[in-house]
C-alpha atoms as a PDB file:
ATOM      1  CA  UNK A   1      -9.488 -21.980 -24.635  1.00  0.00           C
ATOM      2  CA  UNK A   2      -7.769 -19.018 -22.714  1.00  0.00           C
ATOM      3  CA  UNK A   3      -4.659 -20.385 -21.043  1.00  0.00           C
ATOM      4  CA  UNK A   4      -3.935 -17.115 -19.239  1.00  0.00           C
ATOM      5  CA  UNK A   5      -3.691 -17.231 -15.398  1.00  0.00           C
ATOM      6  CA  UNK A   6      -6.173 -15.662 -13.358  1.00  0.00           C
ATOM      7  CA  UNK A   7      -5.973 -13.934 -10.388  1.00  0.00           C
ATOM      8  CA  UNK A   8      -6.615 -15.427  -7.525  1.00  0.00           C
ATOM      9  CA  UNK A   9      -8.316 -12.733  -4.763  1.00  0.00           C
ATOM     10  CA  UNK A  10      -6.000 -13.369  -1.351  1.00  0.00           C
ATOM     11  CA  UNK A  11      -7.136 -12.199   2.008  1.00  0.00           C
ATOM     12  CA  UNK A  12      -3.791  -9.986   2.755  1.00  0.00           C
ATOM     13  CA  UNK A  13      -5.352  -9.873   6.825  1.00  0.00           C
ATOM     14  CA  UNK A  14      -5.054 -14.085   6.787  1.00  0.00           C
ATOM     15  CA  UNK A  15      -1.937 -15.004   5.506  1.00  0.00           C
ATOM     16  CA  UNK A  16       0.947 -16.085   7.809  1.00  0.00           C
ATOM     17  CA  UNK A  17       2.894 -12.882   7.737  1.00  0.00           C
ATOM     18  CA  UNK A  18       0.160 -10.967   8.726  1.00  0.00           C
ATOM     19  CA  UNK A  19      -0.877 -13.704  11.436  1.00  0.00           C
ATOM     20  CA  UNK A  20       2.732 -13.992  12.618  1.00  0.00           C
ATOM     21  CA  UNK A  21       2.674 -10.008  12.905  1.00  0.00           C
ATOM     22  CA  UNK A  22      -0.423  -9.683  14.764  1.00  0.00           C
ATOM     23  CA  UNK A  23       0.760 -12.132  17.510  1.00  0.00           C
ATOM     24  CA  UNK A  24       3.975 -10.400  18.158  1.00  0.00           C
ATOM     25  CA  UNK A  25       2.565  -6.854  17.768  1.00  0.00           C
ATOM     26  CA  UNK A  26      -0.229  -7.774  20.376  1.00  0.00           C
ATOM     27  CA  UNK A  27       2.664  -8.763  22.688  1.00  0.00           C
ATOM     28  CA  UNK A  28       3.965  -5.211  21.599  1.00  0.00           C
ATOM     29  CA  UNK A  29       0.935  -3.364  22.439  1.00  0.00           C
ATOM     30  CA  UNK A  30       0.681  -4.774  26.069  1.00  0.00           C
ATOM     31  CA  UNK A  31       3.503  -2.165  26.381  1.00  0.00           C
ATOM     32  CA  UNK A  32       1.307   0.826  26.327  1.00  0.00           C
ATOM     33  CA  UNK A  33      -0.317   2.875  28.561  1.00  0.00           C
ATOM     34  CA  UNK A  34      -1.989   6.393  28.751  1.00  0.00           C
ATOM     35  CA  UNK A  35      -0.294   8.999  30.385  1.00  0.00           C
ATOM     36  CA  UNK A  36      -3.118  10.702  32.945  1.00  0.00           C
ATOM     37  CA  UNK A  37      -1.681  13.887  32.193  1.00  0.00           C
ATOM     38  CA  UNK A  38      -1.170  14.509  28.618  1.00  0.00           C
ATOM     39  CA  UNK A  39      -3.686  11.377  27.819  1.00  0.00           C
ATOM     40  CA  UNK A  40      -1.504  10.565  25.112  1.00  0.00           C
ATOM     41  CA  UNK A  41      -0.497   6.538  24.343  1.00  0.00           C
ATOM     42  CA  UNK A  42       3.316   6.377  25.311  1.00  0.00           C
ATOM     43  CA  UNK A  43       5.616   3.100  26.140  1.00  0.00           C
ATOM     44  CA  UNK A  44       6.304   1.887  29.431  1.00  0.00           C
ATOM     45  CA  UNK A  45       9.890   0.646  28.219  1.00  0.00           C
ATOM     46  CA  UNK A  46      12.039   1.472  25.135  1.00  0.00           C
ATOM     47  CA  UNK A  47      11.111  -1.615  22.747  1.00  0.00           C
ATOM     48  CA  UNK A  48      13.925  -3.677  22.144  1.00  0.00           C
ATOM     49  CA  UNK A  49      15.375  -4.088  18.768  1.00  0.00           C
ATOM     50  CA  UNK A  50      13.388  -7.431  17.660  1.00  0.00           C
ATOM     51  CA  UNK A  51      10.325  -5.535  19.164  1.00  0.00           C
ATOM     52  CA  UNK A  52      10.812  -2.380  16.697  1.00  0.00           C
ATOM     53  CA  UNK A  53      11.705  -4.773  14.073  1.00  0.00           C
ATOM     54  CA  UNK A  54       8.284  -6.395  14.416  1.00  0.00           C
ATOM     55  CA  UNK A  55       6.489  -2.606  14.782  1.00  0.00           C
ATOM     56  CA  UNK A  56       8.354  -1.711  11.898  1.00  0.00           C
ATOM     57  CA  UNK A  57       7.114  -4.539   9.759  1.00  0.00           C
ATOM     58  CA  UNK A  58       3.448  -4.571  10.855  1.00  0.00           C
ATOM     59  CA  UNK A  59       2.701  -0.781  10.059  1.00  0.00           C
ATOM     60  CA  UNK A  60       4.486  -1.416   6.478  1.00  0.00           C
ATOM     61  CA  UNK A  61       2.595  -4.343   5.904  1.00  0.00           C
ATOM     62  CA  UNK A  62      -0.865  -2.368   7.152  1.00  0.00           C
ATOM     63  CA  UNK A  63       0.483   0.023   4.912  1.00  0.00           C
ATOM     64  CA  UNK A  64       0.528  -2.082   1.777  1.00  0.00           C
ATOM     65  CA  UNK A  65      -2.791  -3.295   2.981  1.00  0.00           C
ATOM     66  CA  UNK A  66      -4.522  -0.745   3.199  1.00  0.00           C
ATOM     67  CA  UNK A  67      -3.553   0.432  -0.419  1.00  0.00           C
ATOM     68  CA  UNK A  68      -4.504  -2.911  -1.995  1.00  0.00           C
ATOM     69  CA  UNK A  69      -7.963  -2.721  -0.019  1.00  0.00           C
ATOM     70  CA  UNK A  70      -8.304   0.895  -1.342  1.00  0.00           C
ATOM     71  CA  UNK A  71      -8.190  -0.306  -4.564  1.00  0.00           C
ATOM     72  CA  UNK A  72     -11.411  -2.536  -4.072  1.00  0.00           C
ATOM     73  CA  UNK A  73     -13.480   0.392  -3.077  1.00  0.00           C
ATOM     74  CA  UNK A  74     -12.842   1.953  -7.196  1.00  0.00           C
ATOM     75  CA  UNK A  75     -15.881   0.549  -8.141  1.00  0.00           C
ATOM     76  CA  UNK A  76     -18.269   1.594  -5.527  1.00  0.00           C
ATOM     77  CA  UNK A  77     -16.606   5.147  -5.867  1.00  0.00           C
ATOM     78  CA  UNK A  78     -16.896   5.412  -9.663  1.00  0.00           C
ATOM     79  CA  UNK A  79     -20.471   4.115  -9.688  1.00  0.00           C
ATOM     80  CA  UNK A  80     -21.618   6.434  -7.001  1.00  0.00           C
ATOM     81  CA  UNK A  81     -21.987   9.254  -8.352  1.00  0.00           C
ATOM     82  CA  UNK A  82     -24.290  12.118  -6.710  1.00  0.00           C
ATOM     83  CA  UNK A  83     -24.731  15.582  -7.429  1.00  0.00           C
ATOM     84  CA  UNK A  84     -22.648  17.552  -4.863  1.00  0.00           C
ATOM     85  CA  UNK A  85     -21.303  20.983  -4.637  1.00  0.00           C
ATOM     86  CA  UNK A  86     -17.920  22.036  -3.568  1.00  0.00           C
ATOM     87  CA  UNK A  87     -17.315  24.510  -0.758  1.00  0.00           C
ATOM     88  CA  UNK A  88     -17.800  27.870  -2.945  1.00  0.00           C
ATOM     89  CA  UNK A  89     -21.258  25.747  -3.868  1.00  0.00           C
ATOM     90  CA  UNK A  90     -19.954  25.039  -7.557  1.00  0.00           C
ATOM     91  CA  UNK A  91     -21.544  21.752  -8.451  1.00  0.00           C
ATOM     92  CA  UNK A  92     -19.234  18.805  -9.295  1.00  0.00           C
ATOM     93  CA  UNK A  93     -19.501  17.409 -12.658  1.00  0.00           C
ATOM     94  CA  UNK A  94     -20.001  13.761 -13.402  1.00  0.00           C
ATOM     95  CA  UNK A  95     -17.001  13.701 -15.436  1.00  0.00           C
ATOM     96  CA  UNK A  96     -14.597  15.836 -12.736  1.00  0.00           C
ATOM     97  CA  UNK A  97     -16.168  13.093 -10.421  1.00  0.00           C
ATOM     98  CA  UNK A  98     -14.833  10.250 -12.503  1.00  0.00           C
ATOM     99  CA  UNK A  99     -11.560  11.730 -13.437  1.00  0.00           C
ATOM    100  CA  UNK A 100     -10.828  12.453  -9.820  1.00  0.00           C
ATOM    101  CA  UNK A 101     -11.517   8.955  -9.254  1.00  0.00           C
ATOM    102  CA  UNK A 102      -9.624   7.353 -12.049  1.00  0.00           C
ATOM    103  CA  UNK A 103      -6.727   9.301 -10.619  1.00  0.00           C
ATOM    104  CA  UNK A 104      -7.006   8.476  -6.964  1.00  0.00           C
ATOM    105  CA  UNK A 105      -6.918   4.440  -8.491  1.00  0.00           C
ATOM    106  CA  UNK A 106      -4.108   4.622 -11.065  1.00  0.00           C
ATOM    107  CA  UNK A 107      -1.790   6.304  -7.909  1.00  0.00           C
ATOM    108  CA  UNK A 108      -3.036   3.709  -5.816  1.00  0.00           C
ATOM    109  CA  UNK A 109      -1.572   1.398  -8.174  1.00  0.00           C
ATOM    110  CA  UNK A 110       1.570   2.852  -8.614  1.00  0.00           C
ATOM    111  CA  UNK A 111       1.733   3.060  -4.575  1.00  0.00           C
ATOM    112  CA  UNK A 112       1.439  -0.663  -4.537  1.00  0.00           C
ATOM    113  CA  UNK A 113       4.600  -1.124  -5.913  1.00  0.00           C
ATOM    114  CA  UNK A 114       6.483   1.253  -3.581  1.00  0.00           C
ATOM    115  CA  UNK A 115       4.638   0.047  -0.049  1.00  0.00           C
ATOM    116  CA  UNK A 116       5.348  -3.834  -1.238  1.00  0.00           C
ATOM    117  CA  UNK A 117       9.506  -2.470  -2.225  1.00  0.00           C
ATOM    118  CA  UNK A 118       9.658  -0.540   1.147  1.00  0.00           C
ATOM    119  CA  UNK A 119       7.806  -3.738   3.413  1.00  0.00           C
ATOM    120  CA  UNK A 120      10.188  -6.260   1.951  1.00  0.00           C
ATOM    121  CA  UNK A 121      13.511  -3.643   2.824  1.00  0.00           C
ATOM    122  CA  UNK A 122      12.284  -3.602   6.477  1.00  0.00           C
ATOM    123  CA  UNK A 123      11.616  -7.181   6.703  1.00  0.00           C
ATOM    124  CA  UNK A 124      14.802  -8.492   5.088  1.00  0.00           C
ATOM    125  CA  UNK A 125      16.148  -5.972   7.266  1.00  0.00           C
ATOM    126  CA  UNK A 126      18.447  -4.382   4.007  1.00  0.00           C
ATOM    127  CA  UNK A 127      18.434  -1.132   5.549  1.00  0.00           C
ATOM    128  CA  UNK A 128      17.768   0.941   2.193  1.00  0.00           C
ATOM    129  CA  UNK A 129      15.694   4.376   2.540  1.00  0.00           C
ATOM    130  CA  UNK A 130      12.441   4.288   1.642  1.00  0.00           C
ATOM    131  CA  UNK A 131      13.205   6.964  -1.185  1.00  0.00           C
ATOM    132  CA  UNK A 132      15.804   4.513  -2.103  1.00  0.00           C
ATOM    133  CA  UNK A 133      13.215   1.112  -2.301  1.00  0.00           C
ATOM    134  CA  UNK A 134      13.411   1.070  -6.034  1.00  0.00           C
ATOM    135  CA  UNK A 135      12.555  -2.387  -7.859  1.00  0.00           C
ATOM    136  CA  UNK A 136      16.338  -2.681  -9.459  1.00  0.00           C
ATOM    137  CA  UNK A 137      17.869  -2.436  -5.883  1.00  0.00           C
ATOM    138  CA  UNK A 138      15.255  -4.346  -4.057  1.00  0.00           C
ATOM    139  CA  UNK A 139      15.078  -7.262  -6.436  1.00  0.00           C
ATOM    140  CA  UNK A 140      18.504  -7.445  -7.244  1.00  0.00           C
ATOM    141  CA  UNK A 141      19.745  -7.442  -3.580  1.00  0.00           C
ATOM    142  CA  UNK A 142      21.779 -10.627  -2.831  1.00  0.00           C
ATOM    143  CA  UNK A 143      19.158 -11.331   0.524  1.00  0.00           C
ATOM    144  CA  UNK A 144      16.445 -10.844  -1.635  1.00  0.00           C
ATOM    145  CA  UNK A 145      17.382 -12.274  -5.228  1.00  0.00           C
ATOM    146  CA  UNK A 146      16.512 -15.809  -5.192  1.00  0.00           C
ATOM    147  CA  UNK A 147      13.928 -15.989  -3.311  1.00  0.00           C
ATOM    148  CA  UNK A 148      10.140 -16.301  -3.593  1.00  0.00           C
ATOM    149  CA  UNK A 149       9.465 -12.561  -2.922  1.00  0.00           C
ATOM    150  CA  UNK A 150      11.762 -12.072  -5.501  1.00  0.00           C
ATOM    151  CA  UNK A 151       9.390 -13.774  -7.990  1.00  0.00           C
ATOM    152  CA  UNK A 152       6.551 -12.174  -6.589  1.00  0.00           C
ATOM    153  CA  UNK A 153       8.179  -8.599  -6.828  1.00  0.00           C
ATOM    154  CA  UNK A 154       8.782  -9.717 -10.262  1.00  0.00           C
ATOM    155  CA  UNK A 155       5.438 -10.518 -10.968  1.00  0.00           C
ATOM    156  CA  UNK A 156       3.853  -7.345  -9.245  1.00  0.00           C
ATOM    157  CA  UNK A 157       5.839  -5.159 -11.570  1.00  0.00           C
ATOM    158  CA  UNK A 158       4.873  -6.790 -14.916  1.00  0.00           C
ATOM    159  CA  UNK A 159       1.164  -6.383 -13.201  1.00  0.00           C
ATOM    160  CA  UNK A 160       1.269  -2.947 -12.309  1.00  0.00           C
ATOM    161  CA  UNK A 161       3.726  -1.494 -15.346  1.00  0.00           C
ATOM    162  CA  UNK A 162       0.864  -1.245 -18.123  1.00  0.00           C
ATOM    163  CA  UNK A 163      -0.678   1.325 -15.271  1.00  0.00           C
ATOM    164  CA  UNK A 164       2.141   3.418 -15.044  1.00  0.00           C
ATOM    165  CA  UNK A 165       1.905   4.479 -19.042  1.00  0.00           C
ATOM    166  CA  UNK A 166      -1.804   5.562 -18.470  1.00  0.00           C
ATOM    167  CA  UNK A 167      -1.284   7.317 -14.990  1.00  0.00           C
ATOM    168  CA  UNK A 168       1.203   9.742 -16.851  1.00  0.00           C
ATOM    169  CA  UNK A 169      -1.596  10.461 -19.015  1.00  0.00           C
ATOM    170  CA  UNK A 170      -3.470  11.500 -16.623  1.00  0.00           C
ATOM    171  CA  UNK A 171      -2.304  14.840 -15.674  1.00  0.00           C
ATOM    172  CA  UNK A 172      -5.458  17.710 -15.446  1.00  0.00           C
ATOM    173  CA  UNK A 173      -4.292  19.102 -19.082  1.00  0.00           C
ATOM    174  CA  UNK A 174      -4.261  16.380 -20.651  1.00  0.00           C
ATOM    175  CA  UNK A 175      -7.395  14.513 -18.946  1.00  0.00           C
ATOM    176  CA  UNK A 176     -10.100  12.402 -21.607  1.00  0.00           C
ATOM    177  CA  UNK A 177     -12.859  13.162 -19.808  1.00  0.00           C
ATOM    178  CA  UNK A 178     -12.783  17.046 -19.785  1.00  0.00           C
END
């Protein structure tokens, strides 16, 4: 009998971080307003610090989101293949197709990581650069070190780090599939 865990799919768009962002950034958005003459969205006020701190967290969390929701669409983009042509009308091989694809999904992976490092700087508020949001200064941050994203960090990186071996690999000159 396999004892491994399983993954259990999560709705990222349902959970309370994402609910308790939506409220607030709905509040946020009442704020807006198109100017008539460059019909451009601008604020009416300056947002105020908890205000930002909210904007700030919502587009890093769509961010992270989006990525992980990215990911879903590998299969649908790896089994669709169609004979197209590129703009100088070359035609696109299956196997270009596929390797292109493979690509775009092992970055995705490895961009996981670094949206989910950068989301939880802004919302424990640790003030690191985003260049800066590495695992060993994220997780080992003394706001952020024993807690329950700390665990989850934790268990994103032993997810994703078989993934990072095999997206080196994947480099045009040294691609399987050509």
């Amino acid at each position: 009998m396999d004892q491994t865990k399983k993954a259990v799919p999560v709705n990222l768009r349902r959970t309370q971080f994402s609910n308790y962002l939506s409220q607030h950034s709905r509040l946020i958005l009442e704020q807006l307003h198109r100017d008539r003459a460059t019909s451009r969205l601008v604020w009416r006020r300056p947002l105020t610090p908890a205000e930002e701190y909210v904007r700030e967290c919502f587009r890093s969390a769509g961010q992270l989101m989006t990525t992980c929701e990215q990911l879903g669409y590998a299969i649908a983009y790896l089994s669709g293949y169609r004979r197209r042509a590129t703009s100088e009308r070359e035609l696109i091989a299956r196997s270009d197709w596929i390797a292109y694809n493979v690509e775009g999904f092992l970055t995705r992976i490895a961009t996981i990581s670094d949206r989910a490092l950068k989301l939880v700087s802004i919302a424990f508020q640790l003030g690191i650069p985003p260049r800066e949001c590495r695992f060993s200064v994220i997780a080992h941050n003394a706001h952020v070190a024993n807690t329950q994203v700390r665990k989850a960090l934790t268990n994103l990186e032993a997810t994703l780090k078989p993934h990072r071996s095999t997206r080196k690999l994947n480099r045009p000159s040294q691609a399987v599939l050509r």
